[in-house]
PDB file of N, CA and C in Angstrom:
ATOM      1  N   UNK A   1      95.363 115.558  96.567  1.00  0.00           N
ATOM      2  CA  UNK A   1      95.949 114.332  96.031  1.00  0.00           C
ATOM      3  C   UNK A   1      96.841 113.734  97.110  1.00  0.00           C
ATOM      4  N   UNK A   2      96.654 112.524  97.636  1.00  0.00           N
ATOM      5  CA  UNK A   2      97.553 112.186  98.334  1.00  0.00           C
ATOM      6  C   UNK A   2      97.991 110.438  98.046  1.00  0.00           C
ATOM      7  N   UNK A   3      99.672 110.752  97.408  1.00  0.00           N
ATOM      8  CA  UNK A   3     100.065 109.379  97.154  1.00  0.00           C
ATOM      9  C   UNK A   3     100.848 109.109  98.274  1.00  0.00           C
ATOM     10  N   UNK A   4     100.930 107.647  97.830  1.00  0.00           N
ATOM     11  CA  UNK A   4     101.798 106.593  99.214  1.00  0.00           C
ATOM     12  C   UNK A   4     102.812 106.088  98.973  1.00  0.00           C
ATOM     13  N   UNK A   5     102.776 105.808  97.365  1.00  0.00           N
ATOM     14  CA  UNK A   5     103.813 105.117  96.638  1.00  0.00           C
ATOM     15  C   UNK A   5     105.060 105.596  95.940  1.00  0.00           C
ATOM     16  N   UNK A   6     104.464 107.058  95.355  1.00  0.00           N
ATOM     17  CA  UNK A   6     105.016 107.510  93.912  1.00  0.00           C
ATOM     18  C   UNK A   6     105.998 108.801  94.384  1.00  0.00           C
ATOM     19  N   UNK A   7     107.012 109.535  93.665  1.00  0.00           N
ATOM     20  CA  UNK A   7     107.876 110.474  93.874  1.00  0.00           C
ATOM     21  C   UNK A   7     107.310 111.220  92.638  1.00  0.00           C
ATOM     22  N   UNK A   8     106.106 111.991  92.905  1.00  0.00           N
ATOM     23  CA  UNK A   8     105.609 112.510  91.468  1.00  0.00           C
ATOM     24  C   UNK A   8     106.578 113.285  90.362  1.00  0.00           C
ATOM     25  N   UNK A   9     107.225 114.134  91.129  1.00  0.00           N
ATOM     26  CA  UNK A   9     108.478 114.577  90.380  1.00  0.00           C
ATOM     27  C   UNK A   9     109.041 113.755  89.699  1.00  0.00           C
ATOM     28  N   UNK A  10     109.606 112.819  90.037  1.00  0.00           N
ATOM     29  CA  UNK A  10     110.081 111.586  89.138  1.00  0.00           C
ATOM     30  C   UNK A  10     109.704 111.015  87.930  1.00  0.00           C
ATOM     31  N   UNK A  11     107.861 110.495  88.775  1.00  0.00           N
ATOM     32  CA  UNK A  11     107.297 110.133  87.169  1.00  0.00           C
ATOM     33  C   UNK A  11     106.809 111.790  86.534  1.00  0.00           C
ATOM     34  N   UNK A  12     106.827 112.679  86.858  1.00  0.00           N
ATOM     35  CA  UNK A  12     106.737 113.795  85.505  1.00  0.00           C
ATOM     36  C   UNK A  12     108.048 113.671  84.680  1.00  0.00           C
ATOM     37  N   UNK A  13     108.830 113.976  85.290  1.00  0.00           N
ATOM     38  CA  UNK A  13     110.088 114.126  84.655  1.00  0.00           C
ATOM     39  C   UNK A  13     110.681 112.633  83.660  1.00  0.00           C
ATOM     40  N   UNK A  14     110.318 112.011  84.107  1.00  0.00           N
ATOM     41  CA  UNK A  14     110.314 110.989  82.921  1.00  0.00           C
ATOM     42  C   UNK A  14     109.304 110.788  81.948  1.00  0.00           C
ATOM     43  N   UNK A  15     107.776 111.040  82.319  1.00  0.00           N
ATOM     44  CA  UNK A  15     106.758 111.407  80.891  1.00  0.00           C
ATOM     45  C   UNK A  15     107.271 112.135  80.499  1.00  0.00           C
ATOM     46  N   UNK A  16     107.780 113.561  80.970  1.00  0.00           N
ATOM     47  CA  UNK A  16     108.359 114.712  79.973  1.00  0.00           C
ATOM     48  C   UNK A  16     109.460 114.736  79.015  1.00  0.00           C
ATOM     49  N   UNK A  17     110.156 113.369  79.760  1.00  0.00           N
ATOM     50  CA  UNK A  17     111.548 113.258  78.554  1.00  0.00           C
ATOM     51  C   UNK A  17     110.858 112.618  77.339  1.00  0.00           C
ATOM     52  N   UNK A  18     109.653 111.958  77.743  1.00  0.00           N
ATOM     53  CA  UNK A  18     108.890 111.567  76.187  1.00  0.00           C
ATOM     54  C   UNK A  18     108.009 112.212  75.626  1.00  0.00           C
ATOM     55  N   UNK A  19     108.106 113.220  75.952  1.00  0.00           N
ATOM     56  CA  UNK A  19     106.871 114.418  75.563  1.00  0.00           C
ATOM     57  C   UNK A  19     105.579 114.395  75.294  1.00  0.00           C
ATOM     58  N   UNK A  20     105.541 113.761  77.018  1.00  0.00           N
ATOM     59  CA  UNK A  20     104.009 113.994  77.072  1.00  0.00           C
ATOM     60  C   UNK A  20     104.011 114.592  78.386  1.00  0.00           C
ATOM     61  N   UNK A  21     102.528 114.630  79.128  1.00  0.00           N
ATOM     62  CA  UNK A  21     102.058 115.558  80.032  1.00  0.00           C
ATOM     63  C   UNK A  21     101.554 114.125  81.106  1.00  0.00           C
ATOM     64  N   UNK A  22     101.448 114.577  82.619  1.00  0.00           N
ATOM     65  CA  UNK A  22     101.097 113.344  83.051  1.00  0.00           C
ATOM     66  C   UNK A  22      99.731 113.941  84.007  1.00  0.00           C
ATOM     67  N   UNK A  23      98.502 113.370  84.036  1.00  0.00           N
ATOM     68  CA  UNK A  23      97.329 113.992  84.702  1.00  0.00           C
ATOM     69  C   UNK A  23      97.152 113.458  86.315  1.00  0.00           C
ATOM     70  N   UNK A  24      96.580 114.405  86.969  1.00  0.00           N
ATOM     71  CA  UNK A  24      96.891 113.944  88.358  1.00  0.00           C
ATOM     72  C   UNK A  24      95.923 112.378  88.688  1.00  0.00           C
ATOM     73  N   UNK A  25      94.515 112.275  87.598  1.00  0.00           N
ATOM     74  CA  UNK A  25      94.026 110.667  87.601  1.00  0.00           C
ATOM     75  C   UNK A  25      95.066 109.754  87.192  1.00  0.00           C
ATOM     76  N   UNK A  26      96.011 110.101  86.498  1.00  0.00           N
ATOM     77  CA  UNK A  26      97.217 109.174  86.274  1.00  0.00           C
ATOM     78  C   UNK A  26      98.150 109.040  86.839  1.00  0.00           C
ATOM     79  N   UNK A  27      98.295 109.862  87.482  1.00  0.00           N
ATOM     80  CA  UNK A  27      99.181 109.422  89.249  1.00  0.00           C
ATOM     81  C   UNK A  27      98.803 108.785  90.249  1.00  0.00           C
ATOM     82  N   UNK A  28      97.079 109.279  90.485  1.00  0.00           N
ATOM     83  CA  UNK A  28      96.630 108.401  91.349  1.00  0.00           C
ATOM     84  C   UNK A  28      95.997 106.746  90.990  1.00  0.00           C
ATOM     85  N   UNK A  29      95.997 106.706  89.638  1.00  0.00           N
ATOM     86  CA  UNK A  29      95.603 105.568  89.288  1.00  0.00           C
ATOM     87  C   UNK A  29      96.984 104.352  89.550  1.00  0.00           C
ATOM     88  N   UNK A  30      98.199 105.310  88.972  1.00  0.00           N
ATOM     89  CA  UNK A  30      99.847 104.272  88.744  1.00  0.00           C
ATOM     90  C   UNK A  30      99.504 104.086  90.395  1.00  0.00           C
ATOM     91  N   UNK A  31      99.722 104.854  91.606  1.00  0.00           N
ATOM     92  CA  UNK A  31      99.722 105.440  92.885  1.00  0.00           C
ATOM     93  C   UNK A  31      99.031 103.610  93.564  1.00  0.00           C
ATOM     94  N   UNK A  32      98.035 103.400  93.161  1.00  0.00           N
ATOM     95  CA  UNK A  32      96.886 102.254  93.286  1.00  0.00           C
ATOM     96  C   UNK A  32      97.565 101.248  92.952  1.00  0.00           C
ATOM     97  N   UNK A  33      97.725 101.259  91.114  1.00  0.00           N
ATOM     98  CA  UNK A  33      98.199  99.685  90.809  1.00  0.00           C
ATOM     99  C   UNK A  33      99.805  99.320  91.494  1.00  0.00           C
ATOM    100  N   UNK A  34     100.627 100.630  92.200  1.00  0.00           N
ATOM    101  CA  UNK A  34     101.856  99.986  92.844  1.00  0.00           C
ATOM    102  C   UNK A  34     101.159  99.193  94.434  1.00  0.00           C
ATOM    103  N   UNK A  35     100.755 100.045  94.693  1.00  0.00           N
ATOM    104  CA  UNK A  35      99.787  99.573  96.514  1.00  0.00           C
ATOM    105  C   UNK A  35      99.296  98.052  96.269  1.00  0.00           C
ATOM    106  N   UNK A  36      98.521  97.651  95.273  1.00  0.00           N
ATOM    107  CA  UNK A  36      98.099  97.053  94.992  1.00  0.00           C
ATOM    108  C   UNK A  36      99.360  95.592  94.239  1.00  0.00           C
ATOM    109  N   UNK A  37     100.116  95.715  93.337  1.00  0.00           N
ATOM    110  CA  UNK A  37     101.437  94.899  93.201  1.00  0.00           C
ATOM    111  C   UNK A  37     101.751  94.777  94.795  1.00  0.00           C
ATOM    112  N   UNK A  38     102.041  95.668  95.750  1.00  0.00           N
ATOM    113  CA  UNK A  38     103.273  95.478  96.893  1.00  0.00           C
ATOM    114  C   UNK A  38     101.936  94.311  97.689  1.00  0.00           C
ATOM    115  N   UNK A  39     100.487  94.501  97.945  1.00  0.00           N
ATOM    116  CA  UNK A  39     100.147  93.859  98.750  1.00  0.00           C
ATOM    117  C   UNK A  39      99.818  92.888  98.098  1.00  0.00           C
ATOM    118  N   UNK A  40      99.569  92.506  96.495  1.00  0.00           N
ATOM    119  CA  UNK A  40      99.757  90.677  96.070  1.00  0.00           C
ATOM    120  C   UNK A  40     101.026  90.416  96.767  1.00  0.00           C
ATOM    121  N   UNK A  41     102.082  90.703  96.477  1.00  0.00           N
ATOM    122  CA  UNK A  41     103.847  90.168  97.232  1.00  0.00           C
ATOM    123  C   UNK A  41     103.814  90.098  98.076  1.00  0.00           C
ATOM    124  N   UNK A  42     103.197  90.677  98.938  1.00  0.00           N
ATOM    125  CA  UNK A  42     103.178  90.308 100.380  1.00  0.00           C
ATOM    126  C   UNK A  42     102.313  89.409 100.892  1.00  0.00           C
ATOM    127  N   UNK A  43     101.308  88.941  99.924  1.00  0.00           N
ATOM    128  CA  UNK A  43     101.036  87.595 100.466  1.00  0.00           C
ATOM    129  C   UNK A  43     100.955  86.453  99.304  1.00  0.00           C
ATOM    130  N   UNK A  44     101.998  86.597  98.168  1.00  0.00           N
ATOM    131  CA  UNK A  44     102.804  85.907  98.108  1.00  0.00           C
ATOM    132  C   UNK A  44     103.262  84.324  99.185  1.00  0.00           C
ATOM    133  N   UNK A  45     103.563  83.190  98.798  1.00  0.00           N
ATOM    134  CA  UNK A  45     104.229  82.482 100.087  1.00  0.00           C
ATOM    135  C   UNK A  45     105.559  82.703 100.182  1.00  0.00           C
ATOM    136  N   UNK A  46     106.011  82.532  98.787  1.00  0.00           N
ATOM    137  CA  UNK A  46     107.829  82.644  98.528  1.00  0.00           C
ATOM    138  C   UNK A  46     108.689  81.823  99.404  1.00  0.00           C
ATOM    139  N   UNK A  47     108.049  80.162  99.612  1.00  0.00           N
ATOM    140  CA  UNK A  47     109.029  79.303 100.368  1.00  0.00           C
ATOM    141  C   UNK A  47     109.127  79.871 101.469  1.00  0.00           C
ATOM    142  N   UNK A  48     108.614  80.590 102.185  1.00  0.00           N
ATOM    143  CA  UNK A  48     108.572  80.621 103.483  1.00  0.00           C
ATOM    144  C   UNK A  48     109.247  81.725 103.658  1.00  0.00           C
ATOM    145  N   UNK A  49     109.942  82.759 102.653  1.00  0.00           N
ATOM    146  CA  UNK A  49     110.898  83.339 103.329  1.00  0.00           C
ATOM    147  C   UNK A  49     109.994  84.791 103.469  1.00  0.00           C
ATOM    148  N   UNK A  50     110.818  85.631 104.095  1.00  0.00           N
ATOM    149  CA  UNK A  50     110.305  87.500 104.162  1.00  0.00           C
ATOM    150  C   UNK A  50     110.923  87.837 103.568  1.00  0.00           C
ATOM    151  N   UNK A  51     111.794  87.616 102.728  1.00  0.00           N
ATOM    152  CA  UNK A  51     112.024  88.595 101.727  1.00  0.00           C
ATOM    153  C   UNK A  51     111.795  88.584 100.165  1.00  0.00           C
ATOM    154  N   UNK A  52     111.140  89.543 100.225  1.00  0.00           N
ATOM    155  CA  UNK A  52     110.395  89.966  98.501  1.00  0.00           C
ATOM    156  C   UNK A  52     111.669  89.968  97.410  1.00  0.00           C
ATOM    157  N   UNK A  53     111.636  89.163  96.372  1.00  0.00           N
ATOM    158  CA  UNK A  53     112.423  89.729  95.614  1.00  0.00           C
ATOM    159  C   UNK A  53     111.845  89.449  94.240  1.00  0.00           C
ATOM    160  N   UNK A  54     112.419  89.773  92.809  1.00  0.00           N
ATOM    161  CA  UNK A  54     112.327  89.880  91.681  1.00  0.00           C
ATOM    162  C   UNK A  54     111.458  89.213  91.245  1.00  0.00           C
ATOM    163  N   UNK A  55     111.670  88.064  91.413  1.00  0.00           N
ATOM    164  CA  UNK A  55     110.566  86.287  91.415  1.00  0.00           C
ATOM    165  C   UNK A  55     109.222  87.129  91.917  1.00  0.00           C
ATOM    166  N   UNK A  56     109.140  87.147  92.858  1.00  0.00           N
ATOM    167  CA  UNK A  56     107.615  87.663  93.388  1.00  0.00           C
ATOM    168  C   UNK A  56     107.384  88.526  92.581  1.00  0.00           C
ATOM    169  N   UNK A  57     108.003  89.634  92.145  1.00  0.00           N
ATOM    170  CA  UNK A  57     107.203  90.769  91.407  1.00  0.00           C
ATOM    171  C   UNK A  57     107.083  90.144  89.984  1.00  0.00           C
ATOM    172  N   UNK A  58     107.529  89.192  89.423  1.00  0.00           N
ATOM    173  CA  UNK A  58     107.423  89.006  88.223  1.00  0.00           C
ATOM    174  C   UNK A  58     106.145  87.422  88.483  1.00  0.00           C
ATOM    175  N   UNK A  59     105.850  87.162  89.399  1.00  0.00           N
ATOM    176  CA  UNK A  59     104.899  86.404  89.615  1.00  0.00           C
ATOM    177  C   UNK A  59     103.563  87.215  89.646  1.00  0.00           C
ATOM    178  N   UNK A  60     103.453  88.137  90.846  1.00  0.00           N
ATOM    179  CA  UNK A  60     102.409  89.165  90.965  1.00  0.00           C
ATOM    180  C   UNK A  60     101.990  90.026  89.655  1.00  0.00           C
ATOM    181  N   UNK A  61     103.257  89.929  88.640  1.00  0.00           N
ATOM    182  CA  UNK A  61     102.785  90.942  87.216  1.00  0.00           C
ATOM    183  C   UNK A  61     102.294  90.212  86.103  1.00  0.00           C
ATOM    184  N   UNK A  62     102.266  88.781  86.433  1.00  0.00           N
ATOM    185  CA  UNK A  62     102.543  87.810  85.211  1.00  0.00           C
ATOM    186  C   UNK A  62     103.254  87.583  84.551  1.00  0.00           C
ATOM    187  N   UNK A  63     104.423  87.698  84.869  1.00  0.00           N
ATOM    188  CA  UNK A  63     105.740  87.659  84.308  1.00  0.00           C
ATOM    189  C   UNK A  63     106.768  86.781  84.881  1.00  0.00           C
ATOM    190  N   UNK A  64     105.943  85.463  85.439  1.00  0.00           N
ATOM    191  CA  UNK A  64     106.806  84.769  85.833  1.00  0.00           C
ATOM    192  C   UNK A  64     107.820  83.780  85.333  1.00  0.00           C
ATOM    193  N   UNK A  65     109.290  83.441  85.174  1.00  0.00           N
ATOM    194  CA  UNK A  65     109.857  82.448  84.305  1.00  0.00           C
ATOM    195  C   UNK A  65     110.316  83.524  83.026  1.00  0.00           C
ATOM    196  N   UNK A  66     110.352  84.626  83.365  1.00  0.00           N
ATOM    197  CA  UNK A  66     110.692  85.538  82.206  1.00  0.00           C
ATOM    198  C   UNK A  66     112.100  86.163  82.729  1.00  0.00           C
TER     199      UNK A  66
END
C-alpha cells in the first residue's frame, strides 16, 4: 500500500472513535480522491494568485458560496 496523502493512523483512529473498521481499499480510495481535490486547486485560476485557500477547495468540492 503506498499513500501520498493520508496519515493512516489518523484516519483509523478517527473511524474507530465511531466504531467502525477502516479497509486498506478505503484508504487507498480517500488516498486518490485527496490527490485528485489538490490537483483540481492547482489548476484552479484563483485571480492570479499561488495561493490555495478555502474558496478553491470549496469550489473544487462543490461547495462554492457556502
Amino acid at each position: 500500500m503506498s499513500l501520498q496523502f493520508l496519515q493512516v493512523s489518523k484516519v483509523r483512529a478517527r473511524v474507530n472513535e465511531n466504531g467502525k473498521r477502516v479497509s486498506t481499499e478505503f484508504l487507498l480510495a480517500l488516498d486518490d480522491l485527496v490527490r485528485r481535490k489538490v490537483d483540481a486547486a492547482c489548476s484552479v485560476h484563483n485571480g492570479g494568485r499561488k495561493t490555495l485557500d478555502a474558496s478553491v477547495l470549496g469550489f473544487v468540492s462543490g461547495r462554492a458560496g457556502q
